[in-house]
C-alpha atoms as a PDB file:
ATOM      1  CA  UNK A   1     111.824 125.010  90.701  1.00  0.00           C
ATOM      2  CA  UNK A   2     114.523 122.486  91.361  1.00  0.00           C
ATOM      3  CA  UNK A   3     114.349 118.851  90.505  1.00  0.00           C
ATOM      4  CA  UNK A   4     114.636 118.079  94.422  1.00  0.00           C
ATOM      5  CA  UNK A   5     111.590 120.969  94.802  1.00  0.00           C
ATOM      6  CA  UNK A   6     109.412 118.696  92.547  1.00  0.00           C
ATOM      7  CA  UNK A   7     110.186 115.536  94.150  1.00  0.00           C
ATOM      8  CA  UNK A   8     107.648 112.905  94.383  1.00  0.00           C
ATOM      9  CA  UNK A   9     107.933 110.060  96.908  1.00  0.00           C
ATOM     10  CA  UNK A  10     105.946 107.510  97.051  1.00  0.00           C
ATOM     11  CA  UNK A  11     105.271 105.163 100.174  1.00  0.00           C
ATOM     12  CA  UNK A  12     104.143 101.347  99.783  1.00  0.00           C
ATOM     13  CA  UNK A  13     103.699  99.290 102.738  1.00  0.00           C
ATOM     14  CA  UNK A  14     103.539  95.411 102.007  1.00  0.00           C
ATOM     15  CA  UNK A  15     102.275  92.655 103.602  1.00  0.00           C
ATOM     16  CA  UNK A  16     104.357  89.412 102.454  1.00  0.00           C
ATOM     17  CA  UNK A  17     102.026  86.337 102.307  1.00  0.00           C
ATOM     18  CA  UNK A  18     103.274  83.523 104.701  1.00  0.00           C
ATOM     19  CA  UNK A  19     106.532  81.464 103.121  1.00  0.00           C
ATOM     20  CA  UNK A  20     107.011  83.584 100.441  1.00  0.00           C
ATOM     21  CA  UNK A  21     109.753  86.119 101.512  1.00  0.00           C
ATOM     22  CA  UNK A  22     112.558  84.166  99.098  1.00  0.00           C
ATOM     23  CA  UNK A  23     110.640  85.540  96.019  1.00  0.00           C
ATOM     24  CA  UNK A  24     109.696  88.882  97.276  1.00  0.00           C
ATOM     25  CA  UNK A  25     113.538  89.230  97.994  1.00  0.00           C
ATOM     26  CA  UNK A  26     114.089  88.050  94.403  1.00  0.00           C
ATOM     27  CA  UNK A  27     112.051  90.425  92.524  1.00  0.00           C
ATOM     28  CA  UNK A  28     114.038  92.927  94.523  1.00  0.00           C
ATOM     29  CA  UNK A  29     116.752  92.663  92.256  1.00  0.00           C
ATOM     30  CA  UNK A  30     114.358  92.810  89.271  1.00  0.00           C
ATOM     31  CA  UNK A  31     112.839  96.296  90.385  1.00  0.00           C
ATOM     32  CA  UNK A  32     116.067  97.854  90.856  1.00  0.00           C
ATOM     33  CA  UNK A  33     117.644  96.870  87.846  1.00  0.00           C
ATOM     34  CA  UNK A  34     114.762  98.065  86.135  1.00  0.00           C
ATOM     35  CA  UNK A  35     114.581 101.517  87.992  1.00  0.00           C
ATOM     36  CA  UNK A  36     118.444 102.305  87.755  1.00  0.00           C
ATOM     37  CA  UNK A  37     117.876 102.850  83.820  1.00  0.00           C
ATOM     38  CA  UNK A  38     115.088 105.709  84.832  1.00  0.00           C
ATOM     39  CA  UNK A  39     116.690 108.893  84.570  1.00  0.00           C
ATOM     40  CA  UNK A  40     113.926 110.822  86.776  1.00  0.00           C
ATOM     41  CA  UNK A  41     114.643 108.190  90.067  1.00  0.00           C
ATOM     42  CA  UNK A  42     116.016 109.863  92.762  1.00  0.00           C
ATOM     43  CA  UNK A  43     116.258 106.979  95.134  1.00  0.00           C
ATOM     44  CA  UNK A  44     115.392 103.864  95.006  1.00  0.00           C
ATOM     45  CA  UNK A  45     115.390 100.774  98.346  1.00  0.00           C
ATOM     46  CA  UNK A  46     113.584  98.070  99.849  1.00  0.00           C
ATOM     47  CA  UNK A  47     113.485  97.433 103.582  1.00  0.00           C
ATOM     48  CA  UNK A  48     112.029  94.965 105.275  1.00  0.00           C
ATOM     49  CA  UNK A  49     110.436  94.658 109.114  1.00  0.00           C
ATOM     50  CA  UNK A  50     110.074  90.975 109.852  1.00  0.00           C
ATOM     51  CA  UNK A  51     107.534  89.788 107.200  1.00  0.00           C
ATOM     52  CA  UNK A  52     106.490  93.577 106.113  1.00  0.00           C
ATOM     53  CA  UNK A  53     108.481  95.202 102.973  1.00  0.00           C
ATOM     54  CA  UNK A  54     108.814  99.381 102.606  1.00  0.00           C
ATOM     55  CA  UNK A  55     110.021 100.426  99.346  1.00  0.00           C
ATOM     56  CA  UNK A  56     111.499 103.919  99.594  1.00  0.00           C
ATOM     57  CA  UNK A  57     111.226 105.917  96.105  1.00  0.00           C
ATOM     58  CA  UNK A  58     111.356 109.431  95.075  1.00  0.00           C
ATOM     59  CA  UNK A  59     111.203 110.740  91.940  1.00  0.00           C
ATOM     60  CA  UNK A  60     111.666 114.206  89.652  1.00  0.00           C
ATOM     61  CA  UNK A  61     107.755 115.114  89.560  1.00  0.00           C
ATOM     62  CA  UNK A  62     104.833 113.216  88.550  1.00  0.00           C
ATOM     63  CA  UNK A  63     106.451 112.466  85.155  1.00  0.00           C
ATOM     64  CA  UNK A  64     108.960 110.321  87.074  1.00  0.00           C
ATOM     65  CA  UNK A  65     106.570 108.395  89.046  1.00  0.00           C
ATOM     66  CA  UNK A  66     104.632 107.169  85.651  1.00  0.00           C
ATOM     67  CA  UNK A  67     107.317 106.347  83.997  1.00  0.00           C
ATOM     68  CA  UNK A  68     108.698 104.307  86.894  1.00  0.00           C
ATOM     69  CA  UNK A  69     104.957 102.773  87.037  1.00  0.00           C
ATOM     70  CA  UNK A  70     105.286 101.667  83.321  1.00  0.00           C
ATOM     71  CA  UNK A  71     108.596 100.486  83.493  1.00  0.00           C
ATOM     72  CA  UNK A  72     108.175  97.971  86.583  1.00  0.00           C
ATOM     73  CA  UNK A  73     104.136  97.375  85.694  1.00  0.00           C
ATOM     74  CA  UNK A  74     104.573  94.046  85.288  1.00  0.00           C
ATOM     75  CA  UNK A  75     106.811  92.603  88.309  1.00  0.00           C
ATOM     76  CA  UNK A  76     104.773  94.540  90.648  1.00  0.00           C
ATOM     77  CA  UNK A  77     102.121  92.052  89.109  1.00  0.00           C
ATOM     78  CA  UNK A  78     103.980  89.233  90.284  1.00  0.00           C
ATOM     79  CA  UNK A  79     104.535  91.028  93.575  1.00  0.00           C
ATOM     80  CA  UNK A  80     101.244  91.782  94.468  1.00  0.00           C
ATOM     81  CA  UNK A  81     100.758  87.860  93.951  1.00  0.00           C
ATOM     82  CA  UNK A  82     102.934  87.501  96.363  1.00  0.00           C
ATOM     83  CA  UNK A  83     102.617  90.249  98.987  1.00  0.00           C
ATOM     84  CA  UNK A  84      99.689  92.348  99.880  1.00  0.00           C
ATOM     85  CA  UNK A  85      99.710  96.250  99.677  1.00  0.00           C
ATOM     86  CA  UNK A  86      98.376  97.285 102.670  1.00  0.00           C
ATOM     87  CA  UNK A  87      99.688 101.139 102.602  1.00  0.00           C
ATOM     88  CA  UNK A  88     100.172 103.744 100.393  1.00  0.00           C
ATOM     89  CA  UNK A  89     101.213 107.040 100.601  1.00  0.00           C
ATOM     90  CA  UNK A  90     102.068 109.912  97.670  1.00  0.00           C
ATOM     91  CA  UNK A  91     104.233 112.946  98.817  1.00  0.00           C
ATOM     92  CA  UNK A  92     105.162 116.354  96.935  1.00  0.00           C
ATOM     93  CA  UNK A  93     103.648 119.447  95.548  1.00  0.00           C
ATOM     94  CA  UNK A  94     100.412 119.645  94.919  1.00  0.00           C
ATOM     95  CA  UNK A  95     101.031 120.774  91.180  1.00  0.00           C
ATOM     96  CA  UNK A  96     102.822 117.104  90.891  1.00  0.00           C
ATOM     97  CA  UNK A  97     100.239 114.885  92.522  1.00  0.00           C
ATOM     98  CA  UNK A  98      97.968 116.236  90.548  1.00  0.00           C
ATOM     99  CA  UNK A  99      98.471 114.602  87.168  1.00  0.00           C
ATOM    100  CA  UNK A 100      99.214 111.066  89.836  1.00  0.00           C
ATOM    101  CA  UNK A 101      95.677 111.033  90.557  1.00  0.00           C
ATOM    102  CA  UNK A 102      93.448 109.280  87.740  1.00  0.00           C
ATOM    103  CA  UNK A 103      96.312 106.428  87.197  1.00  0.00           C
ATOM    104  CA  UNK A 104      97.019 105.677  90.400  1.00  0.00           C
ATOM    105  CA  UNK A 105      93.784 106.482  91.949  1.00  0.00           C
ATOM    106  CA  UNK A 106      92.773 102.730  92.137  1.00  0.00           C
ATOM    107  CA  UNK A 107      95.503 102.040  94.922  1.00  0.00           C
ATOM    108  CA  UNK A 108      93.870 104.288  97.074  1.00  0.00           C
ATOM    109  CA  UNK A 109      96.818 106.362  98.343  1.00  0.00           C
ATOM    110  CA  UNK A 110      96.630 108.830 100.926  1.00  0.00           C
ATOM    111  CA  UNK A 111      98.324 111.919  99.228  1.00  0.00           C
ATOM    112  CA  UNK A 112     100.665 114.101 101.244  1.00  0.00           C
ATOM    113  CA  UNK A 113     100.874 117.602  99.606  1.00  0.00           C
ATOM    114  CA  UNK A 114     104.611 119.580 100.283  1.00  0.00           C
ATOM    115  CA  UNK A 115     103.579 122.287 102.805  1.00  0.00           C
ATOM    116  CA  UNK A 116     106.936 123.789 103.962  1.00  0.00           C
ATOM    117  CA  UNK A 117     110.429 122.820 104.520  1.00  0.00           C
ATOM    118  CA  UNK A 118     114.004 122.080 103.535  1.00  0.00           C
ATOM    119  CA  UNK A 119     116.397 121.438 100.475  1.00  0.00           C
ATOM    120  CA  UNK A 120     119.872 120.804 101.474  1.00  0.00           C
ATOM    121  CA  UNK A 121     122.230 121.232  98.314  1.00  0.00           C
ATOM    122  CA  UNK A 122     124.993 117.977  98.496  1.00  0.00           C
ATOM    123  CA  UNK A 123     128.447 120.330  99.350  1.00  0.00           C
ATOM    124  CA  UNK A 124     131.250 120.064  96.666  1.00  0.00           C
END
């Protein structure tokens, strides 16, 4: 199986609490810095709708997703001070999401197991 084949994604929805969107946007820069040195990050973006952040992630299997966990554990602590998780949503094989659910079975994710579909290979 290819790394793309045991991509993980992961899903947060957040809630920013009133007047506090300057230091949401400025832990941005703190989580990405911190997730370009992964080497199992596939993508990696914040967007925002009005006062609600997405964070779009993927990663090579569940081995990407806890190391990305331990590597930005504490700024999400100062994020979730600062914004409220209010979805959150696992995707990939079921042999991946597995090992995902004891440590991050306290955020109460809705997990998405890979059914069927598509890998496009990037052309040369």
């Amino acid at each position: 199986m290819n790394p793309i084949e045991r991509a993980v994604s992961i899903h947060p929805y957040f809630n920013v609490h009133p007047g506090r969107m300057a230091e949401v946007k400025a832990l941005f820069r703190e989580f990405v810095d911190r997730a370009a040195k992964e080497d199992k990050v596939l993508y990696y973006e914040f967007t925002l709708n009005g006062e609600q952040v997405f964070c779009r992630e993927a990663y090579v299997g569940a081995e990407g997703v806890l190391a990305h966990l331990k590597n930005v554990g504490d700024v999400l602590d100062k994020f979730l001070k600062i914004a409220d998780l209010v979805r959150l949503e696992v995707h990939g094989p079921a042999e991946e999401l597995e090992p995902l659910k004891g440590p991050m079975g306290a955020l109460k994710p809705a997990w998405f197991v890979y059914e069927h579909g598509l890998t496009r290979q990037q052309a040369a």
